[in-house]
PDB file of N, CA and C in Angstrom:
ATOM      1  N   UNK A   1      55.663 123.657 107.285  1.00  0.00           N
ATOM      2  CA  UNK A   1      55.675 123.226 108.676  1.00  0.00           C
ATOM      3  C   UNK A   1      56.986 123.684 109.305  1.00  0.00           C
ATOM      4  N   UNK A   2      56.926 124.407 110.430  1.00  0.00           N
ATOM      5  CA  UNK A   2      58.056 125.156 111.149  1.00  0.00           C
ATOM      6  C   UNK A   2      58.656 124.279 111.981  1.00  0.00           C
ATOM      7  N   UNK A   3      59.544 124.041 112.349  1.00  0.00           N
ATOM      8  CA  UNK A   3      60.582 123.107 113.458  1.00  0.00           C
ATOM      9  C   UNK A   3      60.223 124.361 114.717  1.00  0.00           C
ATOM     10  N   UNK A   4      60.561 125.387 114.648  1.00  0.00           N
ATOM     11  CA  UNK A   4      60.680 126.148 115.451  1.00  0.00           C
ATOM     12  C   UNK A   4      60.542 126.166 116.723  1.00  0.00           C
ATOM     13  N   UNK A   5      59.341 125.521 117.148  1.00  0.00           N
ATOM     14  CA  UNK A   5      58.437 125.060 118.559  1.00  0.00           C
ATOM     15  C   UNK A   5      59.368 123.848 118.920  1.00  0.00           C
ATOM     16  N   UNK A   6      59.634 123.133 118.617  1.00  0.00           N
ATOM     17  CA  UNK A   6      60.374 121.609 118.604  1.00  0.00           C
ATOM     18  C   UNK A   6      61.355 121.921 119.791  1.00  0.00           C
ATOM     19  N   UNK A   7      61.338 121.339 121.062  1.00  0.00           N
ATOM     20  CA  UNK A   7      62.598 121.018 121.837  1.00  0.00           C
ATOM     21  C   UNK A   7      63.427 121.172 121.135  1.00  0.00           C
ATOM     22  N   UNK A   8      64.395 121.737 122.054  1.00  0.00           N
ATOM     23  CA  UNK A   8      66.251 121.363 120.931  1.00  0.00           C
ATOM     24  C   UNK A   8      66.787 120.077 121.156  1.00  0.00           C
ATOM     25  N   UNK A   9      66.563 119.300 122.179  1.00  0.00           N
ATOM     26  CA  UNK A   9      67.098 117.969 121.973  1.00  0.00           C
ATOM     27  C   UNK A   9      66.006 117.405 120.756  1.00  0.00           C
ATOM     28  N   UNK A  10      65.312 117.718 120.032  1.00  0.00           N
ATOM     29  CA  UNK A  10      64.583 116.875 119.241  1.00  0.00           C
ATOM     30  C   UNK A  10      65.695 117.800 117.968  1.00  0.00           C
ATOM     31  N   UNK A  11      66.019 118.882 118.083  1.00  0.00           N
ATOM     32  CA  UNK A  11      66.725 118.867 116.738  1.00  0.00           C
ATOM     33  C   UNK A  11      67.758 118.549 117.082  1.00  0.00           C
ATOM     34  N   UNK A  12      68.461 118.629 118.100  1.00  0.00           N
ATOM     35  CA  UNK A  12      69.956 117.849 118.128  1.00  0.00           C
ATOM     36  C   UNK A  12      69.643 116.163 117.294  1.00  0.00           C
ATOM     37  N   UNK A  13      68.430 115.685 118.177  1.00  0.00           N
ATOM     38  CA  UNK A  13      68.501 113.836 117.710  1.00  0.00           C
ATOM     39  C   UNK A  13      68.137 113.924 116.262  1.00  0.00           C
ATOM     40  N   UNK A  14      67.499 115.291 115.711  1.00  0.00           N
ATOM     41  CA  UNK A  14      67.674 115.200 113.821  1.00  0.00           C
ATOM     42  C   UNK A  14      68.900 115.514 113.685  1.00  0.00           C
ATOM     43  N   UNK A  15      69.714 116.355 114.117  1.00  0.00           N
ATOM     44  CA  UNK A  15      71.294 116.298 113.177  1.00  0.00           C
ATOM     45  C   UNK A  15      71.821 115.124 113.621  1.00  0.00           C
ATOM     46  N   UNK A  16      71.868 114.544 114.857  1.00  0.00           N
ATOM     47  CA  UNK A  16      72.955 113.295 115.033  1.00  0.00           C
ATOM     48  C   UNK A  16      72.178 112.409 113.976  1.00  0.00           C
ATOM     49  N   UNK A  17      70.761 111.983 114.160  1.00  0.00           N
ATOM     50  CA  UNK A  17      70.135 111.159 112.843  1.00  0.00           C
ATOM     51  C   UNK A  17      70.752 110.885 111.475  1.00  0.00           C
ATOM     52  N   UNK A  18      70.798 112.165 110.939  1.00  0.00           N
ATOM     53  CA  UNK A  18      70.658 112.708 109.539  1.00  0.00           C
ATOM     54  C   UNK A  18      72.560 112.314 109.903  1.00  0.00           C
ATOM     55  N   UNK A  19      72.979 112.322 110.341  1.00  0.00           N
ATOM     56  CA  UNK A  19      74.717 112.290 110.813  1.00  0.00           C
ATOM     57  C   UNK A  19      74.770 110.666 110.100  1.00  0.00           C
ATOM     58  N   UNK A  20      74.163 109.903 111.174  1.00  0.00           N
ATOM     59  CA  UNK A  20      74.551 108.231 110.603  1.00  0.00           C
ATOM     60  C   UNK A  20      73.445 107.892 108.979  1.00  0.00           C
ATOM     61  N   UNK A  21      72.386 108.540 108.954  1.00  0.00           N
ATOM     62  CA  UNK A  21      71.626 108.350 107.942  1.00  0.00           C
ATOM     63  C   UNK A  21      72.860 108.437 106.739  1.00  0.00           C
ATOM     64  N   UNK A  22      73.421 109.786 106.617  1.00  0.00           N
ATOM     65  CA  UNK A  22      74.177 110.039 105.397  1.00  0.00           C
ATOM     66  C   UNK A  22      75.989 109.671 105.495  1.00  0.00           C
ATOM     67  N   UNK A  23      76.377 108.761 106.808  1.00  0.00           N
ATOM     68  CA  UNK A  23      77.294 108.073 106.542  1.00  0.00           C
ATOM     69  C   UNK A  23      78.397 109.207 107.260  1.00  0.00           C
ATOM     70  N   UNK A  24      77.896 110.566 107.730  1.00  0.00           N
ATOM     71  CA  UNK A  24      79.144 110.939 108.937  1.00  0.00           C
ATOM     72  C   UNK A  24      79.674 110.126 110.030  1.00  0.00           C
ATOM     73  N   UNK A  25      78.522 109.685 110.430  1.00  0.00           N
ATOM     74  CA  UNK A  25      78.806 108.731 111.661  1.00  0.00           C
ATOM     75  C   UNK A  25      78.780 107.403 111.362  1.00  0.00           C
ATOM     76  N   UNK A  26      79.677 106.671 110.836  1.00  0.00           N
ATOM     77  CA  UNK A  26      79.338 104.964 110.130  1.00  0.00           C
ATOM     78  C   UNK A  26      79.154 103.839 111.581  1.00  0.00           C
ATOM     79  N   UNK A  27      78.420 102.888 111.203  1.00  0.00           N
ATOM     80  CA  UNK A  27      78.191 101.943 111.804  1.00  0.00           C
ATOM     81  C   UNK A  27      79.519 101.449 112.316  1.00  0.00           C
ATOM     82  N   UNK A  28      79.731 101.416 113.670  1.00  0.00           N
ATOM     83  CA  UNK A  28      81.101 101.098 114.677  1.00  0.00           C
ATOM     84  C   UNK A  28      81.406 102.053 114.892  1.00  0.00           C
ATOM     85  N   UNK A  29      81.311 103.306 114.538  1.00  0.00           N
ATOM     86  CA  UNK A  29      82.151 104.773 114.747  1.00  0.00           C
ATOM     87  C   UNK A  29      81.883 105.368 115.731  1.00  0.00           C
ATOM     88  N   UNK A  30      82.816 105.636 116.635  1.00  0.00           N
ATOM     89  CA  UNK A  30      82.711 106.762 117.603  1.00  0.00           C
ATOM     90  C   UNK A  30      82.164 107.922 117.541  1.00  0.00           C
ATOM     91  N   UNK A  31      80.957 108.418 118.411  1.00  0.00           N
ATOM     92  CA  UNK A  31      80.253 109.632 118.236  1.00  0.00           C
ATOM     93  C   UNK A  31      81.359 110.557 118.428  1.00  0.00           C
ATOM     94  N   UNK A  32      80.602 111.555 118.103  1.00  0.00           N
ATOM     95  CA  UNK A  32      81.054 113.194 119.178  1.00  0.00           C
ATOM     96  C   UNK A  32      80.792 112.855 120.507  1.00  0.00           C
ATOM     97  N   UNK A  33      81.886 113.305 121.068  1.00  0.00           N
ATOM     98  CA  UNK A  33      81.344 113.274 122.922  1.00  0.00           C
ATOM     99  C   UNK A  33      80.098 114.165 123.284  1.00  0.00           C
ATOM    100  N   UNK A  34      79.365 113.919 124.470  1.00  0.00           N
ATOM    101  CA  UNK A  34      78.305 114.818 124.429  1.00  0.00           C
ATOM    102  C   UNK A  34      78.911 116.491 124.579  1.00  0.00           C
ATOM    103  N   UNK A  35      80.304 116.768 125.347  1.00  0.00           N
ATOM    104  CA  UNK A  35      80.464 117.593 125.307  1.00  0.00           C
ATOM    105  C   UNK A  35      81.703 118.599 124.458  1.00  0.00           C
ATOM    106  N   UNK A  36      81.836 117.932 123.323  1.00  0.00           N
ATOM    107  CA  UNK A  36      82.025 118.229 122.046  1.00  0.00           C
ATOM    108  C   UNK A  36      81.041 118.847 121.130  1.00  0.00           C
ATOM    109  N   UNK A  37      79.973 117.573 120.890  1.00  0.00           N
ATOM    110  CA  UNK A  37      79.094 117.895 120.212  1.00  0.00           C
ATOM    111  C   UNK A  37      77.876 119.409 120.847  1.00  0.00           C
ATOM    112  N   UNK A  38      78.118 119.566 121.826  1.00  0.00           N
ATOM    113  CA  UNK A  38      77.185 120.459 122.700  1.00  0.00           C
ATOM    114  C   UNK A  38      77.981 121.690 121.723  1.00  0.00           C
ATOM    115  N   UNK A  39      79.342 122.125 122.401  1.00  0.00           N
ATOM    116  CA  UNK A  39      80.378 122.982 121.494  1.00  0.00           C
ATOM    117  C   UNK A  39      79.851 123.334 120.673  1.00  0.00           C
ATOM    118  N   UNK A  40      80.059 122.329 118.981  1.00  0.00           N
ATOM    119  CA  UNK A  40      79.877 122.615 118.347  1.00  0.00           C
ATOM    120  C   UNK A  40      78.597 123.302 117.721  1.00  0.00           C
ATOM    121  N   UNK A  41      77.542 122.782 118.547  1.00  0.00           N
ATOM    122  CA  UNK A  41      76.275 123.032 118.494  1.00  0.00           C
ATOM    123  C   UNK A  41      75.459 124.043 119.448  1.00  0.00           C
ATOM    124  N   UNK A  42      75.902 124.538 120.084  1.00  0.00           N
ATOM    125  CA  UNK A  42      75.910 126.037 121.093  1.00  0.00           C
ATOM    126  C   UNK A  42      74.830 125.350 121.784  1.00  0.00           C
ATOM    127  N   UNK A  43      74.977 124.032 122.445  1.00  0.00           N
ATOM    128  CA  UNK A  43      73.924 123.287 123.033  1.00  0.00           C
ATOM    129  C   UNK A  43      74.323 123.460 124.357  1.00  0.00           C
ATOM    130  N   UNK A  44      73.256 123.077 125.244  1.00  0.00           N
ATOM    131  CA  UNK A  44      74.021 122.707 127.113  1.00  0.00           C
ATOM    132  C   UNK A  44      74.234 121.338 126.655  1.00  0.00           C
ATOM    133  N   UNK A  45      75.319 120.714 127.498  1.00  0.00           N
ATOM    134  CA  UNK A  45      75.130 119.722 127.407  1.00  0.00           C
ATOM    135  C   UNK A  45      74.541 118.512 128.033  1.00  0.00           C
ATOM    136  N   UNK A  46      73.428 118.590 129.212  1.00  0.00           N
ATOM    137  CA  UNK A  46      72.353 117.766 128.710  1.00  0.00           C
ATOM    138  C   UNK A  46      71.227 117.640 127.931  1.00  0.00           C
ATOM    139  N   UNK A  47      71.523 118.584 127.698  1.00  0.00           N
ATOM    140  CA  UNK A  47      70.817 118.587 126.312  1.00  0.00           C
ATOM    141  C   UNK A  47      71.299 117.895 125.210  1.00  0.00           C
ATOM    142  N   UNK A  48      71.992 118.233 124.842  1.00  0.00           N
ATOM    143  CA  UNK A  48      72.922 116.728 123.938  1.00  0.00           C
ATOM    144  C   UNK A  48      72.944 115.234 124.835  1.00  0.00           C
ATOM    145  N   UNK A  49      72.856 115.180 125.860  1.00  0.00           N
ATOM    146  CA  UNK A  49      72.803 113.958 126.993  1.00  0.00           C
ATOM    147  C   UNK A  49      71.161 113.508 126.702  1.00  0.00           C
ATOM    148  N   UNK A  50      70.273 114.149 126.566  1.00  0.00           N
ATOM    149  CA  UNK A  50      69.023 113.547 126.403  1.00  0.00           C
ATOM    150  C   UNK A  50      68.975 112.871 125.048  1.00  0.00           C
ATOM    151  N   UNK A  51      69.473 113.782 124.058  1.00  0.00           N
ATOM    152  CA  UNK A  51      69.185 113.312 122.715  1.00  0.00           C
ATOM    153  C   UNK A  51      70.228 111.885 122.485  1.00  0.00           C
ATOM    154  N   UNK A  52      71.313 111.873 123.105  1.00  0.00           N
ATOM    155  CA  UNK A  52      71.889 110.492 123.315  1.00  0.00           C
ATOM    156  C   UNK A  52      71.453 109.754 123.386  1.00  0.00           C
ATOM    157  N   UNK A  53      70.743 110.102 124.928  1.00  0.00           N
ATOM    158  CA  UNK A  53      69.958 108.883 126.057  1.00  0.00           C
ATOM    159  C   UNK A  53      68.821 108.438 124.886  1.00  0.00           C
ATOM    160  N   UNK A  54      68.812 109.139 123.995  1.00  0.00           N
ATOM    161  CA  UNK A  54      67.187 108.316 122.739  1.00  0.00           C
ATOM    162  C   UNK A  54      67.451 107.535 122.371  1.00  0.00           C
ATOM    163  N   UNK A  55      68.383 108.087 121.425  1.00  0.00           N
ATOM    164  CA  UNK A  55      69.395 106.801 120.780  1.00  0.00           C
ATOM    165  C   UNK A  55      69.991 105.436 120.918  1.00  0.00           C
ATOM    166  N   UNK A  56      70.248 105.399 122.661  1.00  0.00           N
ATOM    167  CA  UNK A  56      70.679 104.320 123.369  1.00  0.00           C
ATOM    168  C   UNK A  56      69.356 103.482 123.444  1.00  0.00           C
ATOM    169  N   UNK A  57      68.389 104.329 124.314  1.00  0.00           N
ATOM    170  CA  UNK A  57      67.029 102.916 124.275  1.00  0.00           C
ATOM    171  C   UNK A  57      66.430 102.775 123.362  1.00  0.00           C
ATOM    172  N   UNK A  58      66.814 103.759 122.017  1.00  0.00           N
ATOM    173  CA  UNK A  58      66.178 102.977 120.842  1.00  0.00           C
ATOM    174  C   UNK A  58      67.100 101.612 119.920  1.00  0.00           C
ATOM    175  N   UNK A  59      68.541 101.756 120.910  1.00  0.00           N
ATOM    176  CA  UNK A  59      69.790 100.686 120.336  1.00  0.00           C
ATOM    177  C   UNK A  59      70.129 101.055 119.285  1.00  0.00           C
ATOM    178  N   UNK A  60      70.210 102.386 119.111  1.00  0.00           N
ATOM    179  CA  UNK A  60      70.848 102.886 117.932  1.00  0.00           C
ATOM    180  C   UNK A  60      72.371 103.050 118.048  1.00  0.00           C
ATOM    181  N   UNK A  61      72.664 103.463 119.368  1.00  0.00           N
ATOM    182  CA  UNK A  61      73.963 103.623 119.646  1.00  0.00           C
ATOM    183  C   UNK A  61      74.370 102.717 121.124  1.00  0.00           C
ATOM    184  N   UNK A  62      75.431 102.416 121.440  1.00  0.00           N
ATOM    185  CA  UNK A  62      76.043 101.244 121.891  1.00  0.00           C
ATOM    186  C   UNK A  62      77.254 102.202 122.589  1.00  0.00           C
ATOM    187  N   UNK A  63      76.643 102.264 124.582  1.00  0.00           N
ATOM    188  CA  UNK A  63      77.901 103.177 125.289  1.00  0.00           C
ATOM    189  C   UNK A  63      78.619 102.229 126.157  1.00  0.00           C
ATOM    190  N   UNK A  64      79.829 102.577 125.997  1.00  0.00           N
ATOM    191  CA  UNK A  64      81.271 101.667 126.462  1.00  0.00           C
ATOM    192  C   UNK A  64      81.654 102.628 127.312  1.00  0.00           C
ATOM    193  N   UNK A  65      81.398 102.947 129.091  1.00  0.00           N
ATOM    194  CA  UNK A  65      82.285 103.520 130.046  1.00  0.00           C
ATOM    195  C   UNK A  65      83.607 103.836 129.744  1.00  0.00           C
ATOM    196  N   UNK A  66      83.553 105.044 130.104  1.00  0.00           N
ATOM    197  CA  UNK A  66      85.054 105.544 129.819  1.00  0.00           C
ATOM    198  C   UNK A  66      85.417 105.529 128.208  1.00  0.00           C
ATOM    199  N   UNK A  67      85.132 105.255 127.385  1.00  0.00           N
ATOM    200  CA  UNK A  67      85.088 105.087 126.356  1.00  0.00           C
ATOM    201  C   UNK A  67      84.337 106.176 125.078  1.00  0.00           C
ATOM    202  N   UNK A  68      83.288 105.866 125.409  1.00  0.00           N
ATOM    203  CA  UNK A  68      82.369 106.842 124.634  1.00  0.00           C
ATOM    204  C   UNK A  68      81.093 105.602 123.636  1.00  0.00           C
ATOM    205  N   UNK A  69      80.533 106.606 122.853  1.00  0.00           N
ATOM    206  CA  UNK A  69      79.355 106.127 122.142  1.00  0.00           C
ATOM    207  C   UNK A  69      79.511 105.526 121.054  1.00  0.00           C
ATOM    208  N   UNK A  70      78.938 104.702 120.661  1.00  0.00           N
ATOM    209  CA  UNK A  70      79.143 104.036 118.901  1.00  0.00           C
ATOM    210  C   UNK A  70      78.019 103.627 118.093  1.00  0.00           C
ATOM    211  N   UNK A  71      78.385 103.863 117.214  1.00  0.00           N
ATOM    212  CA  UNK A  71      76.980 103.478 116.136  1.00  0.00           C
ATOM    213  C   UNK A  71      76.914 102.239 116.151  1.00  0.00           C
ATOM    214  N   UNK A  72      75.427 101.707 116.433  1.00  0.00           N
ATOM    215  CA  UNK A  72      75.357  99.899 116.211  1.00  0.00           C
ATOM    216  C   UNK A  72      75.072  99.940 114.491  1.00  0.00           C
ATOM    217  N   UNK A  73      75.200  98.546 114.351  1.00  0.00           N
ATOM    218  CA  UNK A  73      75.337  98.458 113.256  1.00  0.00           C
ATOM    219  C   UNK A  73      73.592  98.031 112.956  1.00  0.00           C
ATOM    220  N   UNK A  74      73.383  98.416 111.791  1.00  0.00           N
ATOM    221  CA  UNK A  74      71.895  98.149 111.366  1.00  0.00           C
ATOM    222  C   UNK A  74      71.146  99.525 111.308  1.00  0.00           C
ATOM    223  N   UNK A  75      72.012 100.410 112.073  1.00  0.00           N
ATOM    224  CA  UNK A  75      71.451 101.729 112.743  1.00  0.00           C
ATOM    225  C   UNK A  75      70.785 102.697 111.763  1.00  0.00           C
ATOM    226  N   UNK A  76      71.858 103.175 110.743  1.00  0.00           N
ATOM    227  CA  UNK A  76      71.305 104.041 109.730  1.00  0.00           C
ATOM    228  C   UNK A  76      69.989 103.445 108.605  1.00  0.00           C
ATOM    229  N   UNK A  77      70.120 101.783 108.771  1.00  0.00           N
ATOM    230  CA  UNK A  77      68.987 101.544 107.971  1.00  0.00           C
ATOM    231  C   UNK A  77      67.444 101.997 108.832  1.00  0.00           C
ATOM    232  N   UNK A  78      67.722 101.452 110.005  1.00  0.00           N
ATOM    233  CA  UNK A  78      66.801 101.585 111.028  1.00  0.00           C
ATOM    234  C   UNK A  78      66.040 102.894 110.793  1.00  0.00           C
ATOM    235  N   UNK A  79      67.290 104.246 111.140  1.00  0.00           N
ATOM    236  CA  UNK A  79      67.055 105.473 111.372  1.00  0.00           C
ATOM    237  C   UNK A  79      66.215 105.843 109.626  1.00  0.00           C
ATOM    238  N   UNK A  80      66.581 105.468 109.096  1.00  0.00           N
ATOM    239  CA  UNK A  80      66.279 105.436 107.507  1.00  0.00           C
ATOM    240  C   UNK A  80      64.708 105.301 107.066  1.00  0.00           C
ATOM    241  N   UNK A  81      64.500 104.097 107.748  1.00  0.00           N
ATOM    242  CA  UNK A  81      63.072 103.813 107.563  1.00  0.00           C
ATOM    243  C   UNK A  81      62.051 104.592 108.558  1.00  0.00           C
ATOM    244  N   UNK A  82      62.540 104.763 109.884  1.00  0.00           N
ATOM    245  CA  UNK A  82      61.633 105.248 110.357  1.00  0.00           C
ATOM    246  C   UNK A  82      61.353 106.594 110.389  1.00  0.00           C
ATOM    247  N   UNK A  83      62.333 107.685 109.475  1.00  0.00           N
ATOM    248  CA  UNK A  83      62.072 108.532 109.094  1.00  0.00           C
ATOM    249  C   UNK A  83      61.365 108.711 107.705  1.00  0.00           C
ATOM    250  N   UNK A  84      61.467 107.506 107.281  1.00  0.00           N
ATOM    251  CA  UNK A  84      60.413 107.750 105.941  1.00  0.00           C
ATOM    252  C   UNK A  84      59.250 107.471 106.403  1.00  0.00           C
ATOM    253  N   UNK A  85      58.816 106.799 107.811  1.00  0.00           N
ATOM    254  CA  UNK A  85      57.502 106.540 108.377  1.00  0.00           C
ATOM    255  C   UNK A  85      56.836 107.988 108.463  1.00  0.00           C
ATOM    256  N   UNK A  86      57.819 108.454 109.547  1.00  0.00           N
ATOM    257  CA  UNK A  86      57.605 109.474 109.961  1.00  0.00           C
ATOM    258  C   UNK A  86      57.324 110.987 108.839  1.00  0.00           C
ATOM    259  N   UNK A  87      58.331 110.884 107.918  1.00  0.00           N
ATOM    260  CA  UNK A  87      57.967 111.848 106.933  1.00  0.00           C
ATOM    261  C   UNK A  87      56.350 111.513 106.375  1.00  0.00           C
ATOM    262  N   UNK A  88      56.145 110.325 105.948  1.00  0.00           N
ATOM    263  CA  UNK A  88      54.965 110.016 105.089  1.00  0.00           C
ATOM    264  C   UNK A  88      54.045 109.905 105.874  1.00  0.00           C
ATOM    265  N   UNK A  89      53.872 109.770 106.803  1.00  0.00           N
ATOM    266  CA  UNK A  89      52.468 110.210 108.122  1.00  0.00           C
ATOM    267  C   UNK A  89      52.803 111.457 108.953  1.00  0.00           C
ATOM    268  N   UNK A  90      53.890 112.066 108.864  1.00  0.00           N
ATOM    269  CA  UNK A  90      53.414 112.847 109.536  1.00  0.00           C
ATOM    270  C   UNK A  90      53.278 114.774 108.673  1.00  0.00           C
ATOM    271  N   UNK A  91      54.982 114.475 107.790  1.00  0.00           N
ATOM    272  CA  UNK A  91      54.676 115.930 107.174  1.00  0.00           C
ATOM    273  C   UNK A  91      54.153 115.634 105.364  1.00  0.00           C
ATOM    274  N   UNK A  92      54.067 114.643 104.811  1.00  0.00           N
ATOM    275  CA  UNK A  92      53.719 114.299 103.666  1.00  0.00           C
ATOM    276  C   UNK A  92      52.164 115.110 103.526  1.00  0.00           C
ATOM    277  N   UNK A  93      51.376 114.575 104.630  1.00  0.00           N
ATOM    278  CA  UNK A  93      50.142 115.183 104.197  1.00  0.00           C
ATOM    279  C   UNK A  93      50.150 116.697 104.240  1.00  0.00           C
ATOM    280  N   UNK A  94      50.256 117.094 105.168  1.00  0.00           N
ATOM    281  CA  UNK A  94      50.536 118.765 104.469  1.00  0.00           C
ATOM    282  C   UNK A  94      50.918 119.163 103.408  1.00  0.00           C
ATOM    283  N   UNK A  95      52.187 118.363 103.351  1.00  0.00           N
ATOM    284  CA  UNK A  95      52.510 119.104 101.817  1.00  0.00           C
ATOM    285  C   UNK A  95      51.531 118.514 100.865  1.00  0.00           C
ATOM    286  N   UNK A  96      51.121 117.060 101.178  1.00  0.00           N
ATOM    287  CA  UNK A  96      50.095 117.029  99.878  1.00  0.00           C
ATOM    288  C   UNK A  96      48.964 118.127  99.745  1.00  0.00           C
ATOM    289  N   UNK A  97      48.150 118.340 101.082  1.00  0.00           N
ATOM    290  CA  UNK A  97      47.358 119.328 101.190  1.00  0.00           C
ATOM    291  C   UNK A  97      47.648 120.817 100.587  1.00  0.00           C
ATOM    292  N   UNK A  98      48.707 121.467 100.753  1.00  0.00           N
ATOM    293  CA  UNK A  98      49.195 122.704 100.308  1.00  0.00           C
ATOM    294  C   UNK A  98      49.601 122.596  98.776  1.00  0.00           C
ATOM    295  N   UNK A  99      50.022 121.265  98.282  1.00  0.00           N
ATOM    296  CA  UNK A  99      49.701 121.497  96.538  1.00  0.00           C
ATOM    297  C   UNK A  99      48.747 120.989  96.229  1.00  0.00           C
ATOM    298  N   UNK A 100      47.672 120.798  96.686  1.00  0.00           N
ATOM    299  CA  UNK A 100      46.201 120.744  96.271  1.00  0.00           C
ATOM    300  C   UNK A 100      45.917 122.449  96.230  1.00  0.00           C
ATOM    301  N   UNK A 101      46.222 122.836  97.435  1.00  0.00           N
ATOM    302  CA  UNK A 101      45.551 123.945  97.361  1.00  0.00           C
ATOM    303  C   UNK A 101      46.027 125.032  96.341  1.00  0.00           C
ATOM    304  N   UNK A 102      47.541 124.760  96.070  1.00  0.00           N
ATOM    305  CA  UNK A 102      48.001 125.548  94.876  1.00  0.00           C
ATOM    306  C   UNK A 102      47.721 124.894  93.842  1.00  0.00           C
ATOM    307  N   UNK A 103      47.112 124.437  93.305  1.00  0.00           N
ATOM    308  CA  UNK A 103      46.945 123.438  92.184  1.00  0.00           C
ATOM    309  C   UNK A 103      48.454 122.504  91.389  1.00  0.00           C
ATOM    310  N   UNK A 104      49.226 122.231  92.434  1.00  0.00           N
ATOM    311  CA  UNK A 104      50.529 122.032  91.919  1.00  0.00           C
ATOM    312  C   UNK A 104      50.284 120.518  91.518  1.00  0.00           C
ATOM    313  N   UNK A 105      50.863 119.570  90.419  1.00  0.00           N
ATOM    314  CA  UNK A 105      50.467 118.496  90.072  1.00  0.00           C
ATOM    315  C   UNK A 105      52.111 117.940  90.078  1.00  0.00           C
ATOM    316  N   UNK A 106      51.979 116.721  91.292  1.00  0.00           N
ATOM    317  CA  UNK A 106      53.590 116.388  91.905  1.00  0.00           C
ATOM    318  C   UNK A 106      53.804 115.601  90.583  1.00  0.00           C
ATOM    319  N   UNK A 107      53.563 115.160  89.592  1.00  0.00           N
ATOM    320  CA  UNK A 107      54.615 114.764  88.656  1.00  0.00           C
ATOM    321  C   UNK A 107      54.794 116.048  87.657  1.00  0.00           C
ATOM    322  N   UNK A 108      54.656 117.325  87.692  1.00  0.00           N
ATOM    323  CA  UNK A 108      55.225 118.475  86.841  1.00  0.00           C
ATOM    324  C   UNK A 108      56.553 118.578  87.605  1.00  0.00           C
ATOM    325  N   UNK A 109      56.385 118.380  89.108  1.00  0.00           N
ATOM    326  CA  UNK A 109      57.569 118.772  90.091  1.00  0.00           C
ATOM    327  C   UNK A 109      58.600 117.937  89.678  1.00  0.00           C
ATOM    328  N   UNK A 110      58.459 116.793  89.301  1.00  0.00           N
ATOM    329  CA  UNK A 110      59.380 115.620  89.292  1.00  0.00           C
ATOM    330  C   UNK A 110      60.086 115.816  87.415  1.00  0.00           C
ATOM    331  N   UNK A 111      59.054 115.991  86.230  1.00  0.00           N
ATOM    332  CA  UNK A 111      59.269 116.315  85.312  1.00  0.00           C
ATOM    333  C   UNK A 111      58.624 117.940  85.133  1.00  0.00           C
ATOM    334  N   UNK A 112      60.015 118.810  85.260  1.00  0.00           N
ATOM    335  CA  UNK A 112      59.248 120.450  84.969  1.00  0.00           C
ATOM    336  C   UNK A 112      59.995 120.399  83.292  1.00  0.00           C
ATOM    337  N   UNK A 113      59.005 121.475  82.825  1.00  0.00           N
ATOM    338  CA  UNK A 113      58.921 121.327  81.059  1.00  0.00           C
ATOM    339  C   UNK A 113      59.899 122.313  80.835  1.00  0.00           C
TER     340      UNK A 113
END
């Protein structure tokens, strides 16, 4: 399954995700500014401003005027689970489908001989 087609604010909101998921961005921590993170990411920056704006009405992140963005706390568990939702309904079945079709048997994958 290709990302390719995917808005770029939908892959910006997977790297900031995958950011607090694996503990770059910790719960209380100050983001990247949007126009930092744009920089680094050869983004416009509302485009990084949308993928923010997700984050905020999903209360993942917590904005202080003049200040900047912060991780709420609870966040990475949050982001955690609902990407395992999302993996297991949405790209799980493909891949189950495509090692059916190769005859691949997922516990050889897990134990290879």
């Amino acid at each position: 399954m290709s990302d390719d087609n995917r808005p770029v604010y939908l892959k910006l909101r997977d790297l900031i995700a995958a950011g607090i998921i694996e503990g770059r961005y910790a719960e209380g921590e100050l983001l990247p500014s949007v126009r930092a993170f744009a920089a680094e990411q050869g983004a416009n920056p509302l485009t990084v401003a949308k993928a923010y704006s997700q984050f905020q009405a999903d209360g993942l992140i917590d904005v202080q005027r003049g200040v900047g963005m912060f991780v709420t706390g609870g966040a990475a568990e949050r982001l955690r689970e609902s990407e395992r939702r999302r993996f297991l309904e949405e790209e799980w079945p493909a891949i189950q489908a495509r090692m059916e079709r190769l005859g691949l048997d997922p516990a050889s994958l897990l134990h290879p001989a």
